[in-house]
N, C-alpha and C. Protein backbone atom coordinates (compact mmCIF):
# COMPACT_ATOMS: atom_id res chain seq x y z
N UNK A 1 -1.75 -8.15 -5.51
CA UNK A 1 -0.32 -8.34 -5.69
C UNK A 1 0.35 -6.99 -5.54
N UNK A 2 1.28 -7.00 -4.99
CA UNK A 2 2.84 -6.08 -4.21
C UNK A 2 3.80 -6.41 -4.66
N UNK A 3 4.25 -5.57 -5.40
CA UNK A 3 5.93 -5.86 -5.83
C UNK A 3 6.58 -4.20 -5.80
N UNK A 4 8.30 -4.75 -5.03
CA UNK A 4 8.75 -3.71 -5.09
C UNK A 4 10.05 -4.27 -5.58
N UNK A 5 10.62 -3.41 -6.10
CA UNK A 5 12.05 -3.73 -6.91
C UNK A 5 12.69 -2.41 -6.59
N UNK A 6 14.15 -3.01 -5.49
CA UNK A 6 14.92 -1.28 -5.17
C UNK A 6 16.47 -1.68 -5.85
N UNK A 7 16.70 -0.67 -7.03
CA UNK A 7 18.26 -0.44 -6.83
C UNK A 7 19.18 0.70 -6.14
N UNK A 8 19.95 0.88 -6.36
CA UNK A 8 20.87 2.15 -5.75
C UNK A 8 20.14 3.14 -5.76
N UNK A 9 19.49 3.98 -7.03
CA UNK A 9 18.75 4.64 -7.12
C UNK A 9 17.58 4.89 -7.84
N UNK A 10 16.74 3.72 -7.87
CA UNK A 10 15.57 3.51 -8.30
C UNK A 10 14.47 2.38 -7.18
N UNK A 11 13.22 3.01 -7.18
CA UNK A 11 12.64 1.93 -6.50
C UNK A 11 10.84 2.23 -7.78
N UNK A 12 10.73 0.27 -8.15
CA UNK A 12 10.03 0.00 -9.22
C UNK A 12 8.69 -0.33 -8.21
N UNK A 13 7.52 -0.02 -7.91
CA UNK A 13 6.27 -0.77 -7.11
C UNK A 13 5.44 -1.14 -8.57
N UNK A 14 4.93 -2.13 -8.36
CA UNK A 14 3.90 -2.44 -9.14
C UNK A 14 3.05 -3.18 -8.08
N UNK A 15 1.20 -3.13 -8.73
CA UNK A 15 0.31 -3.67 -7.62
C UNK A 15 -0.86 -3.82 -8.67
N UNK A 16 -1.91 -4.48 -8.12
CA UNK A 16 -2.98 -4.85 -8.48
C UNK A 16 -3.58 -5.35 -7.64
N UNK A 17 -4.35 -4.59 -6.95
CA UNK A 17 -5.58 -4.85 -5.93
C UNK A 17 -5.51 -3.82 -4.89
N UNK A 18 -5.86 -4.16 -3.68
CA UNK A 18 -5.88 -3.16 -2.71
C UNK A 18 -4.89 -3.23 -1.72
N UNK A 19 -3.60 -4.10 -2.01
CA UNK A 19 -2.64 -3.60 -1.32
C UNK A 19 -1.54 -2.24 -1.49
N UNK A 20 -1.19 -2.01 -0.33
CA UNK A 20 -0.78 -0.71 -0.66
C UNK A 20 1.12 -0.41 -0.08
N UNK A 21 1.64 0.77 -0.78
CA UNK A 21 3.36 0.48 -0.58
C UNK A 21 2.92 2.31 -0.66
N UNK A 22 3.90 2.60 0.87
CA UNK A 22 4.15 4.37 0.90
C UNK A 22 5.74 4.40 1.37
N UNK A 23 6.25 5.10 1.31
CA UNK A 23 7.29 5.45 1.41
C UNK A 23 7.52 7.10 2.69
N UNK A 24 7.97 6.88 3.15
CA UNK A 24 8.67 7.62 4.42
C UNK A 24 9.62 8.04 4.05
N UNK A 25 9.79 9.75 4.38
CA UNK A 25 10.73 10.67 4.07
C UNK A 25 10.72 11.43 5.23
N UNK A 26 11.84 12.03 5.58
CA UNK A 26 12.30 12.86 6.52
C UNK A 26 12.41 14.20 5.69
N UNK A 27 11.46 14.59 6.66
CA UNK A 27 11.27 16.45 6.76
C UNK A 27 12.53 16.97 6.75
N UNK A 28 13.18 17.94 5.74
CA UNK A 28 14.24 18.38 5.80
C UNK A 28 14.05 19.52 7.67
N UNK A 29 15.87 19.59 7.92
CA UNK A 29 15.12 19.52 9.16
C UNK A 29 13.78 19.74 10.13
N UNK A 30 13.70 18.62 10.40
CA UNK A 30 12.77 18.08 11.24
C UNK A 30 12.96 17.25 11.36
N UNK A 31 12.05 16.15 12.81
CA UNK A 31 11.93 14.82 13.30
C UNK A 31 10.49 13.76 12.84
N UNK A 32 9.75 14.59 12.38
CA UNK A 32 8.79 13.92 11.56
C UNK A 32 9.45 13.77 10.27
N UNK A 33 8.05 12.76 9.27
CA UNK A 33 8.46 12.31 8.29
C UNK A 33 7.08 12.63 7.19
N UNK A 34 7.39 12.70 6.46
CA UNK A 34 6.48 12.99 4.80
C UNK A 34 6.40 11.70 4.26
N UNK A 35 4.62 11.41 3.81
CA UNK A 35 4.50 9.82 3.19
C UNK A 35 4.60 10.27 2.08
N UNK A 36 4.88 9.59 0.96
CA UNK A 36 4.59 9.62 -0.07
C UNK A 36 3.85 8.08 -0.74
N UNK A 37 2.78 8.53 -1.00
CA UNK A 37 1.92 7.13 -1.91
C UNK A 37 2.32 6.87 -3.04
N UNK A 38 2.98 5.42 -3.16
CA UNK A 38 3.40 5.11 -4.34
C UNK A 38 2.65 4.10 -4.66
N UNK A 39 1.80 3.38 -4.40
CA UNK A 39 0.58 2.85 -5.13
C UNK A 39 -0.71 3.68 -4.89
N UNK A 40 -1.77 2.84 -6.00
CA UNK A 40 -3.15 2.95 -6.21
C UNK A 40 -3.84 2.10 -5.48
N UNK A 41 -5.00 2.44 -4.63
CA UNK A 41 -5.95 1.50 -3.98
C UNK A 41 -6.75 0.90 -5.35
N UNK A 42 -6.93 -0.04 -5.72
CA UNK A 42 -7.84 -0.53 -6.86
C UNK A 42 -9.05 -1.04 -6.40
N UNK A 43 -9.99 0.49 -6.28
CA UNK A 43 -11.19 0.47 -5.55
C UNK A 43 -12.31 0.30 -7.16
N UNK A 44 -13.41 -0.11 -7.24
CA UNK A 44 -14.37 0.52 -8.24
C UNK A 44 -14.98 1.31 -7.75
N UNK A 45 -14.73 2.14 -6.62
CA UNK A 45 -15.57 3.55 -6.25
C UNK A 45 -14.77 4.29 -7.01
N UNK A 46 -13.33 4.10 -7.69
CA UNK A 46 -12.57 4.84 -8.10
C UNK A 46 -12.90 5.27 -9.24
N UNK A 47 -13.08 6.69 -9.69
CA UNK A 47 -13.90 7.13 -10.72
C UNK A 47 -13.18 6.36 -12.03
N UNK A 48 -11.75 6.90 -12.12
CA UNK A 48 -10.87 5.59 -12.87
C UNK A 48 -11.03 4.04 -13.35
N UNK A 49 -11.37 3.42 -12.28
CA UNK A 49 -11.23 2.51 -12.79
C UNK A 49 -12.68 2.24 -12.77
N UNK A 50 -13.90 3.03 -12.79
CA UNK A 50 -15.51 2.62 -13.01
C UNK A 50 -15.49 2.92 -13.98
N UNK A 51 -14.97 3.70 -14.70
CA UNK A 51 -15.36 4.17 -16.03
C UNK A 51 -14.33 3.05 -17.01
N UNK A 52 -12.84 2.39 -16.27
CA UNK A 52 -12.61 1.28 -17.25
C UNK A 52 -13.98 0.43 -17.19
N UNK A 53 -14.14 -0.29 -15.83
CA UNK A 53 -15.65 -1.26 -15.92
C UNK A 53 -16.36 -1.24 -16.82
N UNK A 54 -16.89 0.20 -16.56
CA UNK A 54 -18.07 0.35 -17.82
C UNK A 54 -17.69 0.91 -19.33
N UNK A 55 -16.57 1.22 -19.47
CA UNK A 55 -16.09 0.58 -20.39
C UNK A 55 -16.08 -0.33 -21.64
N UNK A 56 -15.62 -1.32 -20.68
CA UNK A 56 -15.95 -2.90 -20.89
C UNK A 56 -16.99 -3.75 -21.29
N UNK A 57 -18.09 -2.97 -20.62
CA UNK A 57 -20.12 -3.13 -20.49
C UNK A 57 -20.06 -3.61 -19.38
N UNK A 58 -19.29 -3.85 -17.85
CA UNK A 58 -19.29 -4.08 -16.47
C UNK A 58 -20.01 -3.16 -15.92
N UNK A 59 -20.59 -3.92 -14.67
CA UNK A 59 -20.70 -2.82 -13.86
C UNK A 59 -20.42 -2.77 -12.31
N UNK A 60 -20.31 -1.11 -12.19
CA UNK A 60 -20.07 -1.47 -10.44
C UNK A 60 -21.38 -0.69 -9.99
N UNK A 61 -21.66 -1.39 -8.42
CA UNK A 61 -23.12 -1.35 -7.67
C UNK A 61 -22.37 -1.09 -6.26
N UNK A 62 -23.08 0.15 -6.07
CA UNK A 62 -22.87 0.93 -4.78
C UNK A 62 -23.80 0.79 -3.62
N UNK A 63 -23.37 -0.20 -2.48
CA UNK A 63 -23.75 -0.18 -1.82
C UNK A 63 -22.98 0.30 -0.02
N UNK A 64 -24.03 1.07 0.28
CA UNK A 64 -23.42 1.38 1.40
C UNK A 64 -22.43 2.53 1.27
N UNK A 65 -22.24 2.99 0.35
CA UNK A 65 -20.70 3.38 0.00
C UNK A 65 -19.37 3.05 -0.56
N UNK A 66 -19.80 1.50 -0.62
CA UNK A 66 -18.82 0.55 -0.98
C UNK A 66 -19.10 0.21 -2.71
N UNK A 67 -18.27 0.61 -3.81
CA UNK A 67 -18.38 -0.06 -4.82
C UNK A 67 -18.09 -1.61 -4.99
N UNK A 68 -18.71 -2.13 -5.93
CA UNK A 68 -18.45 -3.59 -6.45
C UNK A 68 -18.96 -4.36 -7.74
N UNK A 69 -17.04 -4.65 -8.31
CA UNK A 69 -17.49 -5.22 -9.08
C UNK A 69 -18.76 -5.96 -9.98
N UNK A 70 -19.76 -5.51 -10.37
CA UNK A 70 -21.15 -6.29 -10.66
C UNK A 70 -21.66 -7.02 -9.28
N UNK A 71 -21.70 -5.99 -8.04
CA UNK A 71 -22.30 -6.26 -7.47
C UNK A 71 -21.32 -7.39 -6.22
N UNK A 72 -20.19 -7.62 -6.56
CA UNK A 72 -19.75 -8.78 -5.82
C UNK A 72 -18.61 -8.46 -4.90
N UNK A 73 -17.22 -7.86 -6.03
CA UNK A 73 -16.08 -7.89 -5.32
C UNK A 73 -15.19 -6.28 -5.08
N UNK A 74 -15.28 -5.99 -4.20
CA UNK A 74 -14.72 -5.05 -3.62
C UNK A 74 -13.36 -4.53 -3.92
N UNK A 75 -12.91 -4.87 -4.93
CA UNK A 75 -11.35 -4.61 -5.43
C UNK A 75 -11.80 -4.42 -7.69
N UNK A 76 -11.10 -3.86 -7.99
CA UNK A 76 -11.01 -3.49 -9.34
C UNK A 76 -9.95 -4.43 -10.06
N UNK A 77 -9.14 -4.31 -9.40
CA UNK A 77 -7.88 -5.45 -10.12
C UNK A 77 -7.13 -6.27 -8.93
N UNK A 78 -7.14 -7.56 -9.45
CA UNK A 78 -6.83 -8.30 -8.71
C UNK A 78 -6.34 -10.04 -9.71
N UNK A 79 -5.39 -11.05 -9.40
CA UNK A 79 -5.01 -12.15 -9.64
C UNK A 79 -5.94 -12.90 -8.73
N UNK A 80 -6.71 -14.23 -10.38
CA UNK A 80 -7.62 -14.71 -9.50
C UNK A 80 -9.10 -13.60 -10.50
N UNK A 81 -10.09 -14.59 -9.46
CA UNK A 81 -11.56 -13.45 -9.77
C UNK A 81 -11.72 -14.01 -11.40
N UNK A 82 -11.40 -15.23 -12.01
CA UNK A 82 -11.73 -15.20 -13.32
C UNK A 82 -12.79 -14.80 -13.63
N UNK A 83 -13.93 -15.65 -12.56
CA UNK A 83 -15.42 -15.07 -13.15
C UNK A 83 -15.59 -13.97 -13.36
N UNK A 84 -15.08 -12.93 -12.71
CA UNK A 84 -15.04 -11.56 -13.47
C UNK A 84 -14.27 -10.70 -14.14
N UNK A 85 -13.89 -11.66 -15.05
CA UNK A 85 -13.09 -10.96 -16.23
C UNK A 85 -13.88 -10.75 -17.32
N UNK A 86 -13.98 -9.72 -18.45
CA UNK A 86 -12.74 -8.84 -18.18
C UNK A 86 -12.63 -7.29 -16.88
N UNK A 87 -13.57 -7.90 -16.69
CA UNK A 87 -13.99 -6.24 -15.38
C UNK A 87 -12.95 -6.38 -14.40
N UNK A 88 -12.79 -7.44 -14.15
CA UNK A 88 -11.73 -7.31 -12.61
C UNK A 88 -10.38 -7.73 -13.64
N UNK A 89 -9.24 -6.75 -13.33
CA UNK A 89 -7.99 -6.77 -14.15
C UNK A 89 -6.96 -7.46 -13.79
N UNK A 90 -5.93 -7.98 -13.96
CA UNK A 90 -4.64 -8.58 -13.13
C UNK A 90 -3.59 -7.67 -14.02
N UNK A 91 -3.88 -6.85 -14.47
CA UNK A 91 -2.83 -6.08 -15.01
C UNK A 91 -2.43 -5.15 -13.68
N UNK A 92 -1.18 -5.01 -13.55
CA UNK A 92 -0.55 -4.14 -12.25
C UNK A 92 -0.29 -2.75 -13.09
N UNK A 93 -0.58 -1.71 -12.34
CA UNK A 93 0.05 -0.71 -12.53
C UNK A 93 1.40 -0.70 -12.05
N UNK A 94 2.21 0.08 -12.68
CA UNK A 94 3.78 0.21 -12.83
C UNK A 94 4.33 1.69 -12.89
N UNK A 95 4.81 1.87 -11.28
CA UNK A 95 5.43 2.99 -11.40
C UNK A 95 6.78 3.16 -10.93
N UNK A 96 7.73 4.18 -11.01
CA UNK A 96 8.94 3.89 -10.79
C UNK A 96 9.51 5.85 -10.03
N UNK A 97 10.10 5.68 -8.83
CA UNK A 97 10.52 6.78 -8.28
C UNK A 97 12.37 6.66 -8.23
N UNK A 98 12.73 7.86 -8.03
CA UNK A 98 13.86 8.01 -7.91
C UNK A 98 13.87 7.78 -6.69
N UNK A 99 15.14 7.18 -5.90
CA UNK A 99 15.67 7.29 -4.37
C UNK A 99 16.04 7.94 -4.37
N UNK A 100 16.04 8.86 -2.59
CA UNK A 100 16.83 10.42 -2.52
C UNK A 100 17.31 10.20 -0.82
N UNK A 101 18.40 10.93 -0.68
CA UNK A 101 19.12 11.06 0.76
C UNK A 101 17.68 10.79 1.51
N UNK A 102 16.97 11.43 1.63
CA UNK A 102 15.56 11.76 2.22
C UNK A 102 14.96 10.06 2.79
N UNK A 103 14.85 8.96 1.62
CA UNK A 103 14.08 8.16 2.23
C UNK A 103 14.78 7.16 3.22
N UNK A 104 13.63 7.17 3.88
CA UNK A 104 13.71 6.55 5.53
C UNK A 104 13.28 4.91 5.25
N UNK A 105 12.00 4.45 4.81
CA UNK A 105 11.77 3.35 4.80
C UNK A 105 10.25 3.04 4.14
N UNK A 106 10.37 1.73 3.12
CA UNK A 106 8.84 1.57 2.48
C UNK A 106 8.49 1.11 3.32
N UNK A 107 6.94 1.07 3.44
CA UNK A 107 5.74 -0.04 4.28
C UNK A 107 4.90 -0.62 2.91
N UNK A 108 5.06 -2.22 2.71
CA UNK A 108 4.17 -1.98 1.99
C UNK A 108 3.28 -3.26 2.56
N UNK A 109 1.58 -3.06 2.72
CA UNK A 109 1.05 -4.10 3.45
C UNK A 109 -0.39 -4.20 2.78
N UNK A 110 -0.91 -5.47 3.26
CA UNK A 110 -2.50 -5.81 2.71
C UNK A 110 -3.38 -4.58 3.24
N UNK A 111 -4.42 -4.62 2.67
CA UNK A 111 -5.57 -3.72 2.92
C UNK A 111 -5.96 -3.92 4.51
N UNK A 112 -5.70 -5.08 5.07
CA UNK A 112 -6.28 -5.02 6.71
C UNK A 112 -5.57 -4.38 7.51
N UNK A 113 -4.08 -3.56 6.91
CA UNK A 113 -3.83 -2.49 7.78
C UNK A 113 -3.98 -1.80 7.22
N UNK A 114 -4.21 -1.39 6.37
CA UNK A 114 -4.71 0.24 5.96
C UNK A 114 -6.22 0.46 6.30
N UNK A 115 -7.37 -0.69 7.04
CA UNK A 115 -8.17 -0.30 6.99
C UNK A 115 -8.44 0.07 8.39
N UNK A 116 -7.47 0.30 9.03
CA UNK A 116 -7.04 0.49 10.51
C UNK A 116 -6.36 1.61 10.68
N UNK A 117 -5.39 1.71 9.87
CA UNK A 117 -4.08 2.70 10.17
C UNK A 117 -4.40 3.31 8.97
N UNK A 118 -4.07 4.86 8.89
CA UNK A 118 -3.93 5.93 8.13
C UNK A 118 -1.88 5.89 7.38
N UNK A 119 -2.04 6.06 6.60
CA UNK A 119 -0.30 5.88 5.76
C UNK A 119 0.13 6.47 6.52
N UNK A 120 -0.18 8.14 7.09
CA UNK A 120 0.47 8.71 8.11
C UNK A 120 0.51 8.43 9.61
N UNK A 121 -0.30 7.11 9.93
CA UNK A 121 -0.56 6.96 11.05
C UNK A 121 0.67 5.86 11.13
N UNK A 122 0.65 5.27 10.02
CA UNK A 122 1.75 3.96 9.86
C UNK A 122 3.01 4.36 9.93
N UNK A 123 3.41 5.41 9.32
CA UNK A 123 4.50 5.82 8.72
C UNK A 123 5.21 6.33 10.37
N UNK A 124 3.88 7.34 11.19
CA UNK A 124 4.53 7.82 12.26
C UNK A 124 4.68 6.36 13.37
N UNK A 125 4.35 5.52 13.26
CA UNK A 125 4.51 4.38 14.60
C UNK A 125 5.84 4.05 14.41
N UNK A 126 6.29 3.62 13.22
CA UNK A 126 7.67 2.80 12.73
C UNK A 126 8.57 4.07 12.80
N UNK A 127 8.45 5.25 12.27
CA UNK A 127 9.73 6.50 13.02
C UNK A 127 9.54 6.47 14.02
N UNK A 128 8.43 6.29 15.01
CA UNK A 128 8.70 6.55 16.30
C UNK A 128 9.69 5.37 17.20
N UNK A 129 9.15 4.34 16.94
CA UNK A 129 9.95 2.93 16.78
C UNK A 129 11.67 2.91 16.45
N UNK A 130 11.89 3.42 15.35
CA UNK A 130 12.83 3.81 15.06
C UNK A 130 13.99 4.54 15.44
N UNK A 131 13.24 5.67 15.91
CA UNK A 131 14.23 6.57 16.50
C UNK A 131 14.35 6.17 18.19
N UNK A 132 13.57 5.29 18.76
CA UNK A 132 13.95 4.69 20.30
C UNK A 132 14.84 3.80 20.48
N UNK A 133 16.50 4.06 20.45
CA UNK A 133 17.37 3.65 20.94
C UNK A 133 17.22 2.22 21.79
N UNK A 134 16.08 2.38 22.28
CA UNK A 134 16.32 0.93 22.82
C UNK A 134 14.83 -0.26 22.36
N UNK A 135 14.85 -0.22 21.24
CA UNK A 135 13.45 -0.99 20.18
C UNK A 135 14.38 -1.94 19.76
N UNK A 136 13.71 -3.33 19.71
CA UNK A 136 14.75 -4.43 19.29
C UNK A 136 13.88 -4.91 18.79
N UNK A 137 12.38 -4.86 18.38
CA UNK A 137 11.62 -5.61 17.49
C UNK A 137 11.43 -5.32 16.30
N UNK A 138 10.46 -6.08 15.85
CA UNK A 138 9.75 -6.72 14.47
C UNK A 138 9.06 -5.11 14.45
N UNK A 139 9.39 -4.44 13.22
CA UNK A 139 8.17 -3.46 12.89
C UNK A 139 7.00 -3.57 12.00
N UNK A 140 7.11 -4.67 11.21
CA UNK A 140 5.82 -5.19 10.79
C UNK A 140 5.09 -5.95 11.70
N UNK A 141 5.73 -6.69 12.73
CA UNK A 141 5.14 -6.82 13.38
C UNK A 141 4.21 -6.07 14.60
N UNK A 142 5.02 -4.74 14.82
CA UNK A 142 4.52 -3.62 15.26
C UNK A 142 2.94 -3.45 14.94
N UNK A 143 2.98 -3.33 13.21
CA UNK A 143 1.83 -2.48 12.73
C UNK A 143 0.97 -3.14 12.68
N UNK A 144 1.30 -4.76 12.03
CA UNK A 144 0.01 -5.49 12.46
C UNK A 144 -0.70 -5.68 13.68
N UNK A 145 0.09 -5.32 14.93
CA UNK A 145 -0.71 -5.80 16.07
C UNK A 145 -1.53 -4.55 16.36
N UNK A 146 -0.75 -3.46 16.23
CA UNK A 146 -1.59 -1.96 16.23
C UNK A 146 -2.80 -1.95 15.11
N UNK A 147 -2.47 -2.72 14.10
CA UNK A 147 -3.92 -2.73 13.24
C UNK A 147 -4.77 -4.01 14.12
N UNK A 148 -4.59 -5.01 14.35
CA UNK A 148 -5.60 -5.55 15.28
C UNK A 148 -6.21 -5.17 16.10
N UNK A 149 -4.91 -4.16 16.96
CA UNK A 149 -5.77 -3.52 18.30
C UNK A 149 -6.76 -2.61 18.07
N UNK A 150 -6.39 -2.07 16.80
CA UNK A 150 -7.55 -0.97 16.66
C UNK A 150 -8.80 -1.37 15.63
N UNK A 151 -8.90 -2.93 15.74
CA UNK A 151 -10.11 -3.54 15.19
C UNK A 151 -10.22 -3.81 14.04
N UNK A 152 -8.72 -4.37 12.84
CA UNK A 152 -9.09 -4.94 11.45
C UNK A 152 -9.41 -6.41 12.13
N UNK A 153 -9.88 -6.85 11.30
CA UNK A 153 -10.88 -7.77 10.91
C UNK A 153 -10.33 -8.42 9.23
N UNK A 154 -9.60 -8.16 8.76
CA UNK A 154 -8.77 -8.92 7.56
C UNK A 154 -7.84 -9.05 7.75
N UNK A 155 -7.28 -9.83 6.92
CA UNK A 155 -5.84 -10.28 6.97
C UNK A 155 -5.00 -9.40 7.20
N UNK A 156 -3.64 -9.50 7.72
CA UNK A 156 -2.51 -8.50 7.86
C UNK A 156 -1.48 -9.13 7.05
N UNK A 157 -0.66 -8.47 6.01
CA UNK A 157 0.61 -9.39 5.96
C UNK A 157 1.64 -7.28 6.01
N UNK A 158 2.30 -7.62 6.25
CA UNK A 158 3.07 -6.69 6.56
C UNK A 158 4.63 -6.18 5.78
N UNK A 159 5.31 -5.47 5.28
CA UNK A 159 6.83 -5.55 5.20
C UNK A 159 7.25 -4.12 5.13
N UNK A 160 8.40 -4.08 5.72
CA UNK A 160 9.08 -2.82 6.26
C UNK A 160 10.37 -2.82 5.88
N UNK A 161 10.96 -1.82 4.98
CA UNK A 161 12.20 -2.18 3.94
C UNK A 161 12.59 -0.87 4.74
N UNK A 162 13.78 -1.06 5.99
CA UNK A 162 14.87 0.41 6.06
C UNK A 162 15.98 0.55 4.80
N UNK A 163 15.36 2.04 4.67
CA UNK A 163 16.37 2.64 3.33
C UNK A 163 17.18 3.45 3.90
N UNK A 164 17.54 3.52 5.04
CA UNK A 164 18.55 4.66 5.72
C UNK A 164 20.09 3.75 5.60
N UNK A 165 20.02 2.22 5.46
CA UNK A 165 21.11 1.67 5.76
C UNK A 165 21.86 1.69 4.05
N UNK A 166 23.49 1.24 4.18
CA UNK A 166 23.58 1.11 2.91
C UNK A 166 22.72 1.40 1.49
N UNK A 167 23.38 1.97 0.59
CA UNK A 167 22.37 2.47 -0.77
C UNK A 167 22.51 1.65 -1.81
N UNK A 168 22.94 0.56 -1.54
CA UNK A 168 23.85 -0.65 -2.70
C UNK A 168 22.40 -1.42 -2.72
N UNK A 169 22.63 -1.57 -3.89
CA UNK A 169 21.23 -2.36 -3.93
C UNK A 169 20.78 -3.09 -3.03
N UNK A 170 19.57 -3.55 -3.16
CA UNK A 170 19.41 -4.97 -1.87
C UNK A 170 17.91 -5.27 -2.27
């Protein structure tokens, strides 16, 4: 789970699992842009949240490189997964940034594009997109097809919030 909540000058993300929300800022002058990560991947490789696991008396089993839940599920917190409660969490982390002249636009999308695209790799397709005067499409739709082309294999769901327009809530 992905949630973002923007007012005039606040934007609220909360998440639980491995979807992820960055935010795009413009380089004081310059034409590139600065990500900033405003969620947590909720990995159990994550020293954080292995030591909640075990904790608990859970455990995570490393294979390959890949942590998991007692061996099974590849995410730390997530809605859903009863069988592994209390190890796998549905509690979201909750964080909250100020908005500034600076931001350009959130991305926030499932793990099958991030396991394709780099935040900075994402962040630069949609400015580039952006700044071409003559682009009339979908930019989530953009990133998902650029995460296909470059070989995810999970789901895509995508969303692309421009913060350059009006600052009134929305």
């Amino acid at each position: 789970a992905l949630v973002a909540a923007l007012s005039k000058d606040v934007l609220v993300i909360a998440n639980a699992g491995d979807s992820r929300a960055i935010l795009a800022k413009l380089r004081p002058g310059q034409v590139s842009v600065d990500v900033a990560l405003l969620s947590t991947d909720h990995s159990p490789s994550s020293p954080t949240e292995e030591a909640r696991i075990q904790a608990m008396g859970g455990l995570v089993v490393h294979k390959g490189g890949v942590g998991r839940v007692m061996g099974v599920l590849g995410v730390s917190r997530a809605i859903g997964d009863v069988q592994l409660r209390p190890y796998v969490s549905a509690e979201p982390e909750v964080r909250s940034f100020d908005r500034g002249e600076s931001d350009l636009f959130l991305i926030m999308a499932t793990d099958g594009l991030w396991e394709s695209l780099s935040s900075e790799d994402a962040a630069d397709l949609v400015h580039r997109c952006m700044q071409d005067p003559g682009f009339t499409g979908n930019l989530a739709e953009v990133l998902a097809k650029e995460a296909y082309g470059r070989g995810s294999t999970d789901n895509i769901s995508v969303i692309v919030k421009d913060l350059r327009r009006n600052r009134s809530a929305s």
